[in-house]
C-alpha atoms as a PDB file:
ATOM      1  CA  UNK A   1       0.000   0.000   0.000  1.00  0.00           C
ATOM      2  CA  UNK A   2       2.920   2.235   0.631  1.00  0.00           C
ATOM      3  CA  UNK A   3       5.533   0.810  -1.500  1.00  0.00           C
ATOM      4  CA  UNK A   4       3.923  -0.158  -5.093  1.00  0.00           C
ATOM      5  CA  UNK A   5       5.795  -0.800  -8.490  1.00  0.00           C
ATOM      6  CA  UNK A   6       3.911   0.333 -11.632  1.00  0.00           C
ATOM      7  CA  UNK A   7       6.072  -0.802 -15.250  1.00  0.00           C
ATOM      8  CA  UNK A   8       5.325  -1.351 -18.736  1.00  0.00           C
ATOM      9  CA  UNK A   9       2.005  -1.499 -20.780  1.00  0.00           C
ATOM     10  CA  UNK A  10       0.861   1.123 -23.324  1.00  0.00           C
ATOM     11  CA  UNK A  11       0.589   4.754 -23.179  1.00  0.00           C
ATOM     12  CA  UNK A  12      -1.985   7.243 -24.243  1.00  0.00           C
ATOM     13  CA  UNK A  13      -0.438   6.997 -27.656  1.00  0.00           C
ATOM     14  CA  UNK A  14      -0.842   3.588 -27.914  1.00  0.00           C
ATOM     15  CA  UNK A  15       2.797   3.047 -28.042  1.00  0.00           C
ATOM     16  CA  UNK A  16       4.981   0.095 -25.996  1.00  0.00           C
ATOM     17  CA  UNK A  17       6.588   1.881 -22.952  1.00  0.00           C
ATOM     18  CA  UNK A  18       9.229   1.082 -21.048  1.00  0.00           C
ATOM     19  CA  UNK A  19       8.166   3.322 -18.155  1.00  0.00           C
ATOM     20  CA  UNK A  20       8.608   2.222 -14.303  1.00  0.00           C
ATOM     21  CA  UNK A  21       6.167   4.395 -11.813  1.00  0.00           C
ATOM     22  CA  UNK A  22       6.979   3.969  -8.279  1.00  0.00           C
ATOM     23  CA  UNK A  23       4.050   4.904  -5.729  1.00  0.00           C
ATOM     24  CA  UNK A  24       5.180   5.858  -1.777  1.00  0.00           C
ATOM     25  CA  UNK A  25       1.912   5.772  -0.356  1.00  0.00           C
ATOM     26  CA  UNK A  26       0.919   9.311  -1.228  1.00  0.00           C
ATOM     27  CA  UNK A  27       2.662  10.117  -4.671  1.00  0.00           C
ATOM     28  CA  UNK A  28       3.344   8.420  -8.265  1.00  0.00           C
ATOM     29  CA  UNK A  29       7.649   9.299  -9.048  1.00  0.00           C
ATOM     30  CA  UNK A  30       9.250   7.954 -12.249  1.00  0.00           C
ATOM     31  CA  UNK A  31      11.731   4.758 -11.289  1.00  0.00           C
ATOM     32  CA  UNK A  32      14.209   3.118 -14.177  1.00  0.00           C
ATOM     33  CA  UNK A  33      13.040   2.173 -17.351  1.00  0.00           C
ATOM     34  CA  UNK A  34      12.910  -1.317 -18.141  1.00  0.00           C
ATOM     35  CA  UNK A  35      15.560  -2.623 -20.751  1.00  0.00           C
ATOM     36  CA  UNK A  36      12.821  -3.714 -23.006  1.00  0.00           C
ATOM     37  CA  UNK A  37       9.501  -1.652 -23.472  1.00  0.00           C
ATOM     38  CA  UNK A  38       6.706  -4.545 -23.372  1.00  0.00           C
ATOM     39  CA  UNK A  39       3.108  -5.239 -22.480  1.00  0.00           C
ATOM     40  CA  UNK A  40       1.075  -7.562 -20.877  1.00  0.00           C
ATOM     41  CA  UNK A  41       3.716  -8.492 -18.818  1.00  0.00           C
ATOM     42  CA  UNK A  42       3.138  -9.777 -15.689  1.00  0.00           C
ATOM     43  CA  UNK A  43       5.615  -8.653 -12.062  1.00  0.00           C
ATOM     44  CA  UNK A  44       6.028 -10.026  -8.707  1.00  0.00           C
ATOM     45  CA  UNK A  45       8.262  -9.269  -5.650  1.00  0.00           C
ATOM     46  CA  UNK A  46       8.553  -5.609  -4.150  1.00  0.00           C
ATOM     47  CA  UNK A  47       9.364  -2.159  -5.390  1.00  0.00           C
ATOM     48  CA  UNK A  48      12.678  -2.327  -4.034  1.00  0.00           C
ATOM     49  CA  UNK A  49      13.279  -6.455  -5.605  1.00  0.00           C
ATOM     50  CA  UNK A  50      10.741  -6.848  -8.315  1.00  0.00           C
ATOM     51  CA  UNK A  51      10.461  -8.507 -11.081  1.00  0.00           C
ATOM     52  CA  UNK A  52       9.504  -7.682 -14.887  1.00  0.00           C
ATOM     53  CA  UNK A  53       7.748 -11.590 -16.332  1.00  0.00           C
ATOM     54  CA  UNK A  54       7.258 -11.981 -19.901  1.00  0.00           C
ATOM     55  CA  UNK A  55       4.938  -9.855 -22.409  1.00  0.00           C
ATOM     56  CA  UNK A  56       4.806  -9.066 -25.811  1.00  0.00           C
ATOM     57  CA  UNK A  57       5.804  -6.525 -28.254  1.00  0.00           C
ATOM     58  CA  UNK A  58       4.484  -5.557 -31.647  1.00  0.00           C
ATOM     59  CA  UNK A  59       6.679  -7.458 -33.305  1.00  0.00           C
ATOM     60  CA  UNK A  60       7.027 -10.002 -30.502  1.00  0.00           C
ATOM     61  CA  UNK A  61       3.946 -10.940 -29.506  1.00  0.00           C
ATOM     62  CA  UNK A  62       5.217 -13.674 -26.640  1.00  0.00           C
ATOM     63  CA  UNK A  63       8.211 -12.521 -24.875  1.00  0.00           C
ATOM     64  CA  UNK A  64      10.520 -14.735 -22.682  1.00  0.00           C
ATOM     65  CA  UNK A  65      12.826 -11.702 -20.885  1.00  0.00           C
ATOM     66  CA  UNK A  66      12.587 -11.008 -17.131  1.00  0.00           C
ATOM     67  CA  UNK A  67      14.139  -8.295 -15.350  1.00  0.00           C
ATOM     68  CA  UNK A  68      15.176  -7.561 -11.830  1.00  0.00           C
ATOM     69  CA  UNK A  69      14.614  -3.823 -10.304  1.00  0.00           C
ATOM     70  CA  UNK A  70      16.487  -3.146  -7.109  1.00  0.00           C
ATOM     71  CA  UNK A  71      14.450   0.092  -6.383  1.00  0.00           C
ATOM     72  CA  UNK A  72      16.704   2.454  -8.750  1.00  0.00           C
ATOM     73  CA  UNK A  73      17.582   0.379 -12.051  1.00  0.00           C
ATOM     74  CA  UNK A  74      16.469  -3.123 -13.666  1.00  0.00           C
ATOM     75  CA  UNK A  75      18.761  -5.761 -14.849  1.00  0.00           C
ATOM     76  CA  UNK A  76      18.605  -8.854 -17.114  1.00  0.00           C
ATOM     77  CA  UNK A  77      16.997 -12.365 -14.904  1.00  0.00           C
ATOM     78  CA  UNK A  78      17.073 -15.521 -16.814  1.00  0.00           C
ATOM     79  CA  UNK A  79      14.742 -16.651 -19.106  1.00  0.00           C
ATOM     80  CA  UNK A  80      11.342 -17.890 -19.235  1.00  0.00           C
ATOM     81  CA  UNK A  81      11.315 -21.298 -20.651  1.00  0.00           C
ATOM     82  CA  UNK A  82       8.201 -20.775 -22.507  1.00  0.00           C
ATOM     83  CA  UNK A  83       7.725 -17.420 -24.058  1.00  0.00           C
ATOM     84  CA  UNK A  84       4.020 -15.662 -22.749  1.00  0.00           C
ATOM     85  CA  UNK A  85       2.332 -12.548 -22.324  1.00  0.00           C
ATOM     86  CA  UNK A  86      -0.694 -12.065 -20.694  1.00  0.00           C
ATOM     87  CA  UNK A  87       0.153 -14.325 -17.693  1.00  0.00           C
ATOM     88  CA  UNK A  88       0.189 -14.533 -13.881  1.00  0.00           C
ATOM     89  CA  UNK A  89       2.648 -13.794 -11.176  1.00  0.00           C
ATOM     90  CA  UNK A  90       3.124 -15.010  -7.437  1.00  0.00           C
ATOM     91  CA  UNK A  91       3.566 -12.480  -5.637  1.00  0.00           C
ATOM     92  CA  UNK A  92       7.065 -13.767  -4.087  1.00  0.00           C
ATOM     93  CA  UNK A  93      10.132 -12.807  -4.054  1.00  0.00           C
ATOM     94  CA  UNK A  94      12.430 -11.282  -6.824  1.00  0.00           C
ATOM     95  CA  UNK A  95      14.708 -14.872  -5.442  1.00  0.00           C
ATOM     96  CA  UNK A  96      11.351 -17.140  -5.283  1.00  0.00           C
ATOM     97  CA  UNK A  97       8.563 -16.311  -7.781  1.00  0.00           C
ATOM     98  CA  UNK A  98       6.363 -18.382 -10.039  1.00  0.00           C
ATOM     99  CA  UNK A  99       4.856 -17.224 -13.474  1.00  0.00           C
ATOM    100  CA  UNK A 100       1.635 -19.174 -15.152  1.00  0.00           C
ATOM    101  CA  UNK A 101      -0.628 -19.484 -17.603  1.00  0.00           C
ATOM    102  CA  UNK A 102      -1.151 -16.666 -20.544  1.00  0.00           C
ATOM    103  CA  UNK A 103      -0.303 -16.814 -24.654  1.00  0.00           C
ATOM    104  CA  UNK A 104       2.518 -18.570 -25.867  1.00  0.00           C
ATOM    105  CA  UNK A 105       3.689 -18.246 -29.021  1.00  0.00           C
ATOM    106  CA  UNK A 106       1.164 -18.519 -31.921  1.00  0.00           C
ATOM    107  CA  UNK A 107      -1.363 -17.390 -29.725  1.00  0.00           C
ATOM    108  CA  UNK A 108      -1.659 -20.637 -28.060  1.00  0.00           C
ATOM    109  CA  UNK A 109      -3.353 -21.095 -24.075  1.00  0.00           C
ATOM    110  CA  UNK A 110      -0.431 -21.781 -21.593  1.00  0.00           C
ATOM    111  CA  UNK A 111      -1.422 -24.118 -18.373  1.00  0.00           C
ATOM    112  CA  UNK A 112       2.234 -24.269 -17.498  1.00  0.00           C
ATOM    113  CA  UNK A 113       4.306 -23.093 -14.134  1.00  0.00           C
ATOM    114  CA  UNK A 114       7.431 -21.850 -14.386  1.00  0.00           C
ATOM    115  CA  UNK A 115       9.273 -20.781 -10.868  1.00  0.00           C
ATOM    116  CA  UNK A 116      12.300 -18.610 -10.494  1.00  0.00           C
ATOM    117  CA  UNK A 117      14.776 -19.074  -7.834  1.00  0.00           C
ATOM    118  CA  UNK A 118      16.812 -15.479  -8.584  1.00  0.00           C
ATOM    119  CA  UNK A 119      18.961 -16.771 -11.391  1.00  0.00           C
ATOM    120  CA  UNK A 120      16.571 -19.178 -13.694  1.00  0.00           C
ATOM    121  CA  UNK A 121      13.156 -20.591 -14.210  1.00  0.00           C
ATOM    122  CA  UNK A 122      12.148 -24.304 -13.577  1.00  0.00           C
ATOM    123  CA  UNK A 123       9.214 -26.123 -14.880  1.00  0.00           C
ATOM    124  CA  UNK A 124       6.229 -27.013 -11.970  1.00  0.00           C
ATOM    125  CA  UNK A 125       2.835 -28.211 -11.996  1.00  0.00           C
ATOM    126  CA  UNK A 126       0.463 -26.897 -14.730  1.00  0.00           C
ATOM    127  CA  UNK A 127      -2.858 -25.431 -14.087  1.00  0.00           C
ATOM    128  CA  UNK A 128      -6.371 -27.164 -14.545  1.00  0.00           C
ATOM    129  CA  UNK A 129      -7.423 -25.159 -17.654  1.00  0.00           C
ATOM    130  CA  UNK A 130      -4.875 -23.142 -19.674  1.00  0.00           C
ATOM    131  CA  UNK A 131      -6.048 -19.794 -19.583  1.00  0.00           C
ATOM    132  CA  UNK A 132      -5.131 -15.613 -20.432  1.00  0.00           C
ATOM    133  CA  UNK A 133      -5.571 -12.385 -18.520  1.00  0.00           C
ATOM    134  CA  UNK A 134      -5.763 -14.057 -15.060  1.00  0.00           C
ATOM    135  CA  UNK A 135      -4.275 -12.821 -11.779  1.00  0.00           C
ATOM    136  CA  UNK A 136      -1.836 -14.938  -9.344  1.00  0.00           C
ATOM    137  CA  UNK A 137      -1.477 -14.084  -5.664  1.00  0.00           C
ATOM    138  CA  UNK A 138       0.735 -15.727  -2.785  1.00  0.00           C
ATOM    139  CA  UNK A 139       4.222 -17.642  -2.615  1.00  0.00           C
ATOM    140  CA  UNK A 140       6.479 -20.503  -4.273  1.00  0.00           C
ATOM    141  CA  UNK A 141       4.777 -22.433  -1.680  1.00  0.00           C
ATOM    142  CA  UNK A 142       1.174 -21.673  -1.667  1.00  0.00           C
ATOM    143  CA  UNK A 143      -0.361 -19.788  -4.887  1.00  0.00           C
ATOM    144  CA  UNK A 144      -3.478 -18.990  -5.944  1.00  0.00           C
ATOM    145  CA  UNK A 145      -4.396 -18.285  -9.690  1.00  0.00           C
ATOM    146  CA  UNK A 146      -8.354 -16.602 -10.190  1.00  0.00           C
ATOM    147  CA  UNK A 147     -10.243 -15.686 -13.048  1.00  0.00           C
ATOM    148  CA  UNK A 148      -9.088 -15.262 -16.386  1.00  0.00           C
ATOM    149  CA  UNK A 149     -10.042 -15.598 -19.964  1.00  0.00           C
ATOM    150  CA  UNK A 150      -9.979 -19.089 -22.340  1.00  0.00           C
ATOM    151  CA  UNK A 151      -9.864 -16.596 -25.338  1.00  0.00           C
ATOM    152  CA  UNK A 152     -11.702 -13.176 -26.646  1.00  0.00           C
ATOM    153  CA  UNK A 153     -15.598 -14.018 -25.012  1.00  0.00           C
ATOM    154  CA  UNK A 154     -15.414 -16.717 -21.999  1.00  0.00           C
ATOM    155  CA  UNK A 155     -14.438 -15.592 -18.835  1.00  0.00           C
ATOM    156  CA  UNK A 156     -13.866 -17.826 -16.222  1.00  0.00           C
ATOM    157  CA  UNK A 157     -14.759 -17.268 -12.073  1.00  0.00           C
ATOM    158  CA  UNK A 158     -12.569 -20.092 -11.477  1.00  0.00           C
ATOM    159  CA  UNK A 159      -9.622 -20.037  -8.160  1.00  0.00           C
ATOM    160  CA  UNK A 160      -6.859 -22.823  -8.370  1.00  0.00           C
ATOM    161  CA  UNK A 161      -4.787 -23.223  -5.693  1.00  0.00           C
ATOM    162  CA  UNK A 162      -0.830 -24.374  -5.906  1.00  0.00           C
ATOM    163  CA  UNK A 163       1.400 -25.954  -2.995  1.00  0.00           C
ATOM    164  CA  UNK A 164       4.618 -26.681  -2.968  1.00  0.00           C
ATOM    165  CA  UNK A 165       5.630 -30.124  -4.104  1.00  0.00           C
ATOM    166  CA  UNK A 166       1.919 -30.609  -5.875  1.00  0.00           C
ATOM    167  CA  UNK A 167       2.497 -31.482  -9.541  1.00  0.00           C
ATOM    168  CA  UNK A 168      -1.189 -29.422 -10.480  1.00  0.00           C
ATOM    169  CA  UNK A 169      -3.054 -27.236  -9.292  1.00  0.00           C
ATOM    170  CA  UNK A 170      -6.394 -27.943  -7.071  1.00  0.00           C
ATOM    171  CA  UNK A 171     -10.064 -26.448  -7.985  1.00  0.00           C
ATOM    172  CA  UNK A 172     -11.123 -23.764  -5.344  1.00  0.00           C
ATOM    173  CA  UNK A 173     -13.731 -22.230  -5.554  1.00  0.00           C
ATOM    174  CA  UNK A 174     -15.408 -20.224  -8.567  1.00  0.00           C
ATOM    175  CA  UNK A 175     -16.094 -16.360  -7.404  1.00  0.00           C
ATOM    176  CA  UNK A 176     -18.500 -13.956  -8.553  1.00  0.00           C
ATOM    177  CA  UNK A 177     -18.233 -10.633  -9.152  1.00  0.00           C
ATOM    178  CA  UNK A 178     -20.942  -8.174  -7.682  1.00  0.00           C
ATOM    179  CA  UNK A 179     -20.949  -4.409  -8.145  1.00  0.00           C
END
């Protein structure tokens, strides 16, 4: 709430950025701009040890690059295994994070984990249904993955849950949103 990390996405000209916000509780103050501009990328860890996941670019849709921000600058992480934008991060550590689900290359569902340990990215349980646009909460050791999209029209209310040494993911509990 006090300490948030805002980076990437689009601007109001519809352009790639490579823009990093930081947020202090009270105020929005430009941080480092990432190495490569990209959206639908997805982040975990803090604003002082985050992490940049993925995303695409125009000419890249699916995007394997992850950076590391140490509050000031970012820096070049290992490598996704499978290229994706439009995915899911734990919210971990920038030395323990998972990334799942989202669009692989040729536009294709992902169900797969992948889990960083600081330096590179292992393989881990899939999800239930491979699915787009979701959100991820939690640890390398206890995840959650809600909602999400299984292409341009279905939606899903879906909440898998991931512990450590499980090779999938468990069914929830479906939510539904009320306004």
């Amino acid at each position: 709430q006090n300490a948030a990390l805002a980076f990437g996405g689009v601007d109001g000209t519809f352009q790639i950025t490579s823009c990093t916000e930081e947020y202090d509780g009270n105020f929005w103050s430009t941080g480092g701009a990432l190495i490569t501009a990209r959206q639908n990328l997805a982040g975990a860890g803090t604003q002082n040890a985050g992490l940049a996941i993925g995303g695409g670019t125009f000419g890249s849709p699916a995007g394997s690059c992850t950076e590391e921000y140490n509050g000031t600058a970012w820096s070049t992480g290992g490598a996704l295994i499978v290229s994706r934008n439009s995915g899911a991060g734990g919210d971990g550590t920038q030395n323990a994070a998972l990334a799942f689900g989202g669009v692989g290359t040729g536009y294709v569902l992902l169900s797969c984990t992948e889990e960083y340990n600081g330096t590179s990215w292992g393989s881990e349980g899939a999800l239930i249904t491979a699915k787009a646009n979701l959100a991820g909460a939690g640890t390398t050791s206890a995840a959650l993955a809600f909602g999400g999209t299984l292409g341009s029209s279905t939606v899903l209310n879906a909440t898998e849950e991931y512990t450590v040494g499980s090779t999938t993911y468990t069914p929830v509990k479906t939510f539904t949103y009320d306004d």
